[in-house]
Protein backbone atom coordinates (compact mmCIF):
# COMPACT_ATOMS: atom_id res chain seq x y z
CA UNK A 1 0.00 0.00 0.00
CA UNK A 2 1.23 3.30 -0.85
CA UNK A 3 0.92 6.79 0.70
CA UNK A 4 0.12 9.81 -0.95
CA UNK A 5 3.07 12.34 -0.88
CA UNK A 6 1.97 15.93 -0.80
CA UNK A 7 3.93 18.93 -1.16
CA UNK A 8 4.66 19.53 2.42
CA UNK A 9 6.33 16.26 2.21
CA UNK A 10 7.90 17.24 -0.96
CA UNK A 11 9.02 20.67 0.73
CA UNK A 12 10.52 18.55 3.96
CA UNK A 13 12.52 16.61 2.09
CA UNK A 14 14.13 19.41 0.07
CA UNK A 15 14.77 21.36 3.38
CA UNK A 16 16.09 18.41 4.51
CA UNK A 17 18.51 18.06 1.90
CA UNK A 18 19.93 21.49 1.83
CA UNK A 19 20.26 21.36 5.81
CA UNK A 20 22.30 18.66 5.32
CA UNK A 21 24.77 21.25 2.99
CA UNK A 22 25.15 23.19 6.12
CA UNK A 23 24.62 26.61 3.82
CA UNK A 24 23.13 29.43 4.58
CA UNK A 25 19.57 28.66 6.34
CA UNK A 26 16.81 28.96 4.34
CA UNK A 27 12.92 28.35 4.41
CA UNK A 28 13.01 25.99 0.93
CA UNK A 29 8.64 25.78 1.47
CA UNK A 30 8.48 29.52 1.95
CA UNK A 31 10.54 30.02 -0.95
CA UNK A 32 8.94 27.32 -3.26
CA UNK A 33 5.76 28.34 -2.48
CA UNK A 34 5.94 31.48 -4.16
CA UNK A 35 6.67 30.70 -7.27
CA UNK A 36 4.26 27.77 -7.22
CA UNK A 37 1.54 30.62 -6.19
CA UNK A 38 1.97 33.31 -7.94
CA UNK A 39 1.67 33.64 -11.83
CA UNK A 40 5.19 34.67 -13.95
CA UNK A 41 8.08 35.10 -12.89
CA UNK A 42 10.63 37.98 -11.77
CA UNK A 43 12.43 40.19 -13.34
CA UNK A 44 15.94 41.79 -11.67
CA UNK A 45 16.58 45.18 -12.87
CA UNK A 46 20.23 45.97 -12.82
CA UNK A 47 21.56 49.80 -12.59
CA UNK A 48 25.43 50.75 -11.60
CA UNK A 49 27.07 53.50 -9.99
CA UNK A 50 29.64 53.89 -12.68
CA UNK A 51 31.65 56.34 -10.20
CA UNK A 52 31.95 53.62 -7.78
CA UNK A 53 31.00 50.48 -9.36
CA UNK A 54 28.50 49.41 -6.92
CA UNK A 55 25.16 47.49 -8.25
CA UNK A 56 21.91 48.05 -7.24
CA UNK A 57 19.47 45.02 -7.87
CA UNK A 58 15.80 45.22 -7.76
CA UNK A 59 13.23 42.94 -8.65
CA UNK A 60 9.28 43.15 -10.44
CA UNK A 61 6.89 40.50 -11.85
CA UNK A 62 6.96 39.94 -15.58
CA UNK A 63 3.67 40.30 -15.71
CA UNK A 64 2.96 44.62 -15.10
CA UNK A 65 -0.26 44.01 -13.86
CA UNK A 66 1.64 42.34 -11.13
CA UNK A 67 2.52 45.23 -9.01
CA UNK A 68 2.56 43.29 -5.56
CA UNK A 69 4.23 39.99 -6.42
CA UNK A 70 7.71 39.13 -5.23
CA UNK A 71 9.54 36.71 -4.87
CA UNK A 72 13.37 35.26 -3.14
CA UNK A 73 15.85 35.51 -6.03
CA UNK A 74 18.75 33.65 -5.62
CA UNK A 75 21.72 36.12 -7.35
CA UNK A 76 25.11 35.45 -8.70
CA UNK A 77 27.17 37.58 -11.51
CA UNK A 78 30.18 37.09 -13.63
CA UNK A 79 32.46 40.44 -14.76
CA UNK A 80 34.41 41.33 -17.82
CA UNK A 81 37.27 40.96 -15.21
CA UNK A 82 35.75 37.68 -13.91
CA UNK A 83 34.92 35.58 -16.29
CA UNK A 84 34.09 32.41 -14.18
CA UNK A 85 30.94 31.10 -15.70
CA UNK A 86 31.67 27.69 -14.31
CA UNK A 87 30.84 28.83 -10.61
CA UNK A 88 26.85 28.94 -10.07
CA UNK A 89 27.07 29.25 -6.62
CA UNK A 90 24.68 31.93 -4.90
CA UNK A 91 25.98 34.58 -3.59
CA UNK A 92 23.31 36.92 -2.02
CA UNK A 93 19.58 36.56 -1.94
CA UNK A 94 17.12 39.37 -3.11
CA UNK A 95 13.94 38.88 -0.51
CA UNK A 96 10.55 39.97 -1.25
CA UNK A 97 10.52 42.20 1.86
CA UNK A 98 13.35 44.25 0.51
CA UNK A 99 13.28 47.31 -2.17
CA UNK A 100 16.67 46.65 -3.13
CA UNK A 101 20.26 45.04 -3.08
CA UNK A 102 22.98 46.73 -3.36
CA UNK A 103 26.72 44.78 -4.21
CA UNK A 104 30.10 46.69 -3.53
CA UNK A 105 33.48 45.11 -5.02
CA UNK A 106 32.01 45.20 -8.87
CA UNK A 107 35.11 47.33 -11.64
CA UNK A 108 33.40 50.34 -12.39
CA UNK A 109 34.26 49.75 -15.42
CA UNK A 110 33.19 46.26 -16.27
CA UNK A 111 30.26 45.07 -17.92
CA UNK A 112 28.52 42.66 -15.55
CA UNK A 113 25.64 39.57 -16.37
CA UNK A 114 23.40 38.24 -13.45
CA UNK A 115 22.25 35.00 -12.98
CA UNK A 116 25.10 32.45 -14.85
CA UNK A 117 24.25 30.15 -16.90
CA UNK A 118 20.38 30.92 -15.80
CA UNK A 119 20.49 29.24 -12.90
CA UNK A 120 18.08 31.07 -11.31
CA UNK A 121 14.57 31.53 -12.36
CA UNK A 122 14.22 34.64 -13.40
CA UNK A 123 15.37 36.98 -16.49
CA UNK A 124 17.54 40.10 -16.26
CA UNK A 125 17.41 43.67 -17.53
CA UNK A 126 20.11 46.40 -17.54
CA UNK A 127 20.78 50.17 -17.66
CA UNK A 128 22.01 51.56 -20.91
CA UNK A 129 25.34 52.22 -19.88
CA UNK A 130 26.07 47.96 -19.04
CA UNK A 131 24.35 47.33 -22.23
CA UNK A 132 26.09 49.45 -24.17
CA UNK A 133 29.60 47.75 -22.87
CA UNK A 134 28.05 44.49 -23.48
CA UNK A 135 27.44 45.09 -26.97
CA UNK A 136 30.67 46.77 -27.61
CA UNK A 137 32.07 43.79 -26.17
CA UNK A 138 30.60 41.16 -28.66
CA UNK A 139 31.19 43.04 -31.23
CA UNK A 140 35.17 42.46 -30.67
CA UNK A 141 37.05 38.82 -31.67
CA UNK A 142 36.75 38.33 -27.66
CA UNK A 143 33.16 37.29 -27.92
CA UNK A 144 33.07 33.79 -27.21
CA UNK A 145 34.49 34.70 -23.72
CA UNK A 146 31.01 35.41 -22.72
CA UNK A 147 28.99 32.24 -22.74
CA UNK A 148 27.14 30.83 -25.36
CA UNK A 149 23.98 30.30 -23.01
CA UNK A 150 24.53 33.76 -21.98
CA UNK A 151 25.04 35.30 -25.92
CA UNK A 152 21.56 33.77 -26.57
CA UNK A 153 19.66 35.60 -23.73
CA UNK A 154 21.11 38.60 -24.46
CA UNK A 155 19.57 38.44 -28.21
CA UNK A 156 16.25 37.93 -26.32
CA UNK A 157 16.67 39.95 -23.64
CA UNK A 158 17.75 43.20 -26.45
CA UNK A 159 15.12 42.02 -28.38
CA UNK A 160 12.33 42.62 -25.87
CA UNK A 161 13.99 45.34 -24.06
CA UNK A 162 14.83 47.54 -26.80
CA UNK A 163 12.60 46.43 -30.21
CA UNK A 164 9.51 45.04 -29.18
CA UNK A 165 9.24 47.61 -26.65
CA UNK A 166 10.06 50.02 -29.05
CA UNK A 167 12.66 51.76 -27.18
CA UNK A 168 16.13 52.66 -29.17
CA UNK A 169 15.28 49.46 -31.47
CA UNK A 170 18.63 50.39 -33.41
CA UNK A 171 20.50 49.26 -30.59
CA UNK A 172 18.65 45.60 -30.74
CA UNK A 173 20.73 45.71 -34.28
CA UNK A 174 23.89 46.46 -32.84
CA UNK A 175 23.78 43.84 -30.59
CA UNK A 176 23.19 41.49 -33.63
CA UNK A 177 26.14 42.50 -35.58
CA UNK A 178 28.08 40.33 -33.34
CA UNK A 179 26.28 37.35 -35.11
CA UNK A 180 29.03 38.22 -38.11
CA UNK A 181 31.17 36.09 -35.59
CA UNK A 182 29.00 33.74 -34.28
CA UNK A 183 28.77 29.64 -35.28
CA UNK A 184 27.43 28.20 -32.30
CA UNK A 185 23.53 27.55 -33.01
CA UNK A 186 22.43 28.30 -28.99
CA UNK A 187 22.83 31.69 -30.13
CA UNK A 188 21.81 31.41 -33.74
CA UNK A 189 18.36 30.15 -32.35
CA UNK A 190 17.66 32.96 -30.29
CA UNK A 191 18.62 35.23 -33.33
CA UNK A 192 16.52 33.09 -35.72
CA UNK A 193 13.11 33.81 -33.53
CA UNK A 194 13.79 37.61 -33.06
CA UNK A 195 14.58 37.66 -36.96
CA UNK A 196 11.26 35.35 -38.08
CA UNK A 197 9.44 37.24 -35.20
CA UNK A 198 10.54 40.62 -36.98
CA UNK A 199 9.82 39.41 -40.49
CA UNK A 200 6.32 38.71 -39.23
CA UNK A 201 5.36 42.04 -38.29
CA UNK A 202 6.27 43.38 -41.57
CA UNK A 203 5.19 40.66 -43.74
CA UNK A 204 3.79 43.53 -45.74
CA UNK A 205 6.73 45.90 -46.77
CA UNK A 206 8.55 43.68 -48.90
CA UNK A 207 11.55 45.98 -49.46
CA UNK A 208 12.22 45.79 -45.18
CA UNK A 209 11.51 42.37 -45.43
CA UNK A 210 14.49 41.90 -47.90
CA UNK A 211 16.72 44.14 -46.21
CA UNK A 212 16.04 41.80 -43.14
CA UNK A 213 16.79 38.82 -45.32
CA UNK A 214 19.63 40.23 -46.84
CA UNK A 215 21.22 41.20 -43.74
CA UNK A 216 20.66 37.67 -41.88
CA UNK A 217 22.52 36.15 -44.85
CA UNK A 218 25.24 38.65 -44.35
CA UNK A 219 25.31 37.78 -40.37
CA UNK A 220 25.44 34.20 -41.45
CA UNK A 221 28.62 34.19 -44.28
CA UNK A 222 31.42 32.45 -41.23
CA UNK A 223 28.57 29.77 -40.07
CA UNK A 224 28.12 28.92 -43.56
CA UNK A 225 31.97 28.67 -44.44
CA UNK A 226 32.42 26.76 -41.59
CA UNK A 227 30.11 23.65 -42.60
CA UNK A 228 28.48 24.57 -46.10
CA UNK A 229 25.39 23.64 -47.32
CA UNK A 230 26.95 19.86 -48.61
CA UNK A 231 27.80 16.67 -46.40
CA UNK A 232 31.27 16.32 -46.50
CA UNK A 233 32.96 12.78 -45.76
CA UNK A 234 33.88 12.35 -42.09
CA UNK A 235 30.64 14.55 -40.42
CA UNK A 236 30.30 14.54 -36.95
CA UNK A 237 26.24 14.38 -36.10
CA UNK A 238 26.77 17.98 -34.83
CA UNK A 239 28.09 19.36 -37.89
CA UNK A 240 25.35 17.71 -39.79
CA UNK A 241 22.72 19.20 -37.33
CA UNK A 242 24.26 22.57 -37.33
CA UNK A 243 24.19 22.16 -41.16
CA UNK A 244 20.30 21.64 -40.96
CA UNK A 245 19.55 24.22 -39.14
CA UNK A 246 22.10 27.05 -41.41
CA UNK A 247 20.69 25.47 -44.13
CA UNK A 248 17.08 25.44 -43.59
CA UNK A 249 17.68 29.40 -42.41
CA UNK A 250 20.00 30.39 -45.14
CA UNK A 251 17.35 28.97 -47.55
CA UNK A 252 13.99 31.02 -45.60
CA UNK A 253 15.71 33.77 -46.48
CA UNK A 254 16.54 33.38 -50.16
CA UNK A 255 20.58 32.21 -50.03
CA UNK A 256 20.79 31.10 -54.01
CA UNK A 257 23.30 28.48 -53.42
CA UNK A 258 21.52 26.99 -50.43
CA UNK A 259 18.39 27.01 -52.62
CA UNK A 260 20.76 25.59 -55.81
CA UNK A 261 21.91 22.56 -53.73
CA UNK A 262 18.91 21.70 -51.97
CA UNK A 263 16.97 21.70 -55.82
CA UNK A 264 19.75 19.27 -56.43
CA UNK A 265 19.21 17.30 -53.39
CA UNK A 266 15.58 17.27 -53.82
CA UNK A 267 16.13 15.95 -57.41
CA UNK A 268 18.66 13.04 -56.41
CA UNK A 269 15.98 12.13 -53.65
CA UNK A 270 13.10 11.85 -56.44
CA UNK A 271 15.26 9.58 -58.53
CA UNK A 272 16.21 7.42 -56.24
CA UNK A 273 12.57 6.48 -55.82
C-alpha cells in the first residue's frame, strides 16, 4: 500500500537536503511556495554607480499588472574581469521584503551579467550604460568569452527590451552585428526567432523584409563557411545538425546556393525512388 506524498512532504525533504549542505539557512517551502503561487516570474533590474561600481538590484513580476508579487531571487554575476561562468554558486539573496540590493566590489568599469548560466529563475534587464559595454564587447574577436547560453539571452533579452518595446530598437541591431562572428547555433536560435518574429510584423513591406533577409545572410557568411550547405565525408552528427539548421535558415531567407543545392538534393531524392 502506498501513501500519498503531498507537497509539504515534498518541501521537507528538500529542506532536509539542503540542511544537510550546512549553507546558509533557508525556508526551501516559503521560498517554493511562491513561485508555485503566484503567476510569472521575476524580473531583476540591474543599474550601476559607474563612479563607484557598486550594483543596485531590484526585482518586479513579468507580468505589469503584477505590481505586488515578489519573490526570493537567488543572485550570482560574472564580470568582464571575472569571467568564471563555471561557478553557479549563490551569492546573495534578493527577498521579497526588501526594495533593493545593493553589491560593492564590482570594476566600475566592467560590464557585468546576473544569474550564470540561468540558474536562477528569473530573467535580467540592464541600464544603458552595461548594455552598451556588453554590446561593444561582442562586437570584438573576444566574444566567445562570454557564454554561449549567456550570448543567446542577451539576443532575447535586447530584443524585448529595446525592439519590441520600441525603445532605441537600433540598438537591438547592434547587438546582432556580433552574429558576423558567431557559429554556435544556442545563439543562432535565439537570433533566428527575433529575426522570423521581426519578419512577421512586416510581412507587408517587402523591401524591409528583404533588407532583413539580406542582412541575416550577411550575419550568417562564417557559419556557412564553416560547414556549407553539402555533407562532406567524415561529419560529426553535430556538424550535420548545425548544417540543418544554417541550411534550412539560409534557404527562408533566399541564399541562391543553399536554394541551388537543396533543388539538387531534392532531385537526387526523387530519382532514387
Amino acid at each position: 500500500q502506498y501513501a500519498v506524498v503531498t507537497s509539504d512532504d515534498f518541501w521537507s525533504s528538500m529542506q532536509e537536503a539542503h540542511n544537510n549542505t550546512k549553507r546558509d539557512p533557508l525556508n526551501i517551502k516559503e521560498i517554493m511556495e511562491l513561485y508555485a503561487d503566484q503567476p510569472g516570474f521575476p524580473m531583476i533590474n540591474v543599474t550601476r554607480n559607474y563612479e563607484t561600481g557598486r550594483i543596485n538590484l531590484s526585482q518586479s513580476s513579468n507580468i505589469p499588472s503584477q505590481t505586488r508579487d515578489r519573490w526570493y531571487v537567488p543572485l550570482n554575476y560574472v564580470t568582464q574581469s571575472n569571467l568564471n561562468f563555471d561557478n553557479t554558486t549563490i551569492t546573495h539573496w534578493l527577498r521579497p521584503n526588501e526594495t533593493n540590493l545593493v553589491i560593492d566590489g564590482a570594476n566600475k568599469d566592467d560590464w557585468i551579467l546576473v544569474n550564470v548560466k540561468h540558474s536562477g529563475y528569473y530573467m535580467v534587464n540592464y541600464d544603458e550604460t552595461n548594455w552598451d559595454r556588453l554590446i561593444k564587447y561582442l562586437n570584438t574577436d573576444d566574444y566567445a568569452k562570454i557564454h554561449k547560453l549567456h550570448r543567446a539571452q542577451l539576443l532575447r533579452s535586447a530584443y524585448h527590451r529595446f525592439f519590441a518595446s520600441k525603445q532605441n530598437f537600433m540598438k537591438y541591431f547592434e547587438l546582432t552585428r556580433y552574429l558576423v562572428r558567431e557559429t554556435d547555433m544556442i545563439p543562432w536560435s535565439a537570433a533566428k526567432v527575433t529575426f522570423k518574429t521581426f519578419r512577421q510584423q512586416v510581412i507587408n513591406d517587402v523591401n524591409l523584409k528583404q533588407t532583413m533577409d539580406k542582412y541575416t545572410l550577411l550575419l550568417l557568411r562564417k557559419a556557412i563557411r564553416e560547414v556549407g550547405f553539402e555533407e562532406r565525408a567524415g561529419d560529426s552528427s553535430a556538424t550535420r545538425k548545425k548544417r540543418e539548421f544554417i541550411s534550412l535558415l539560409a534557404c527562408e531567407m533566399g541564399d541562391a546556393e543553399c536554394r541551388r543545392v537543396m533543388a539538387k538534393k531534392a532531385a537526387a531524392h526523387l530519382e532514387d525512388g
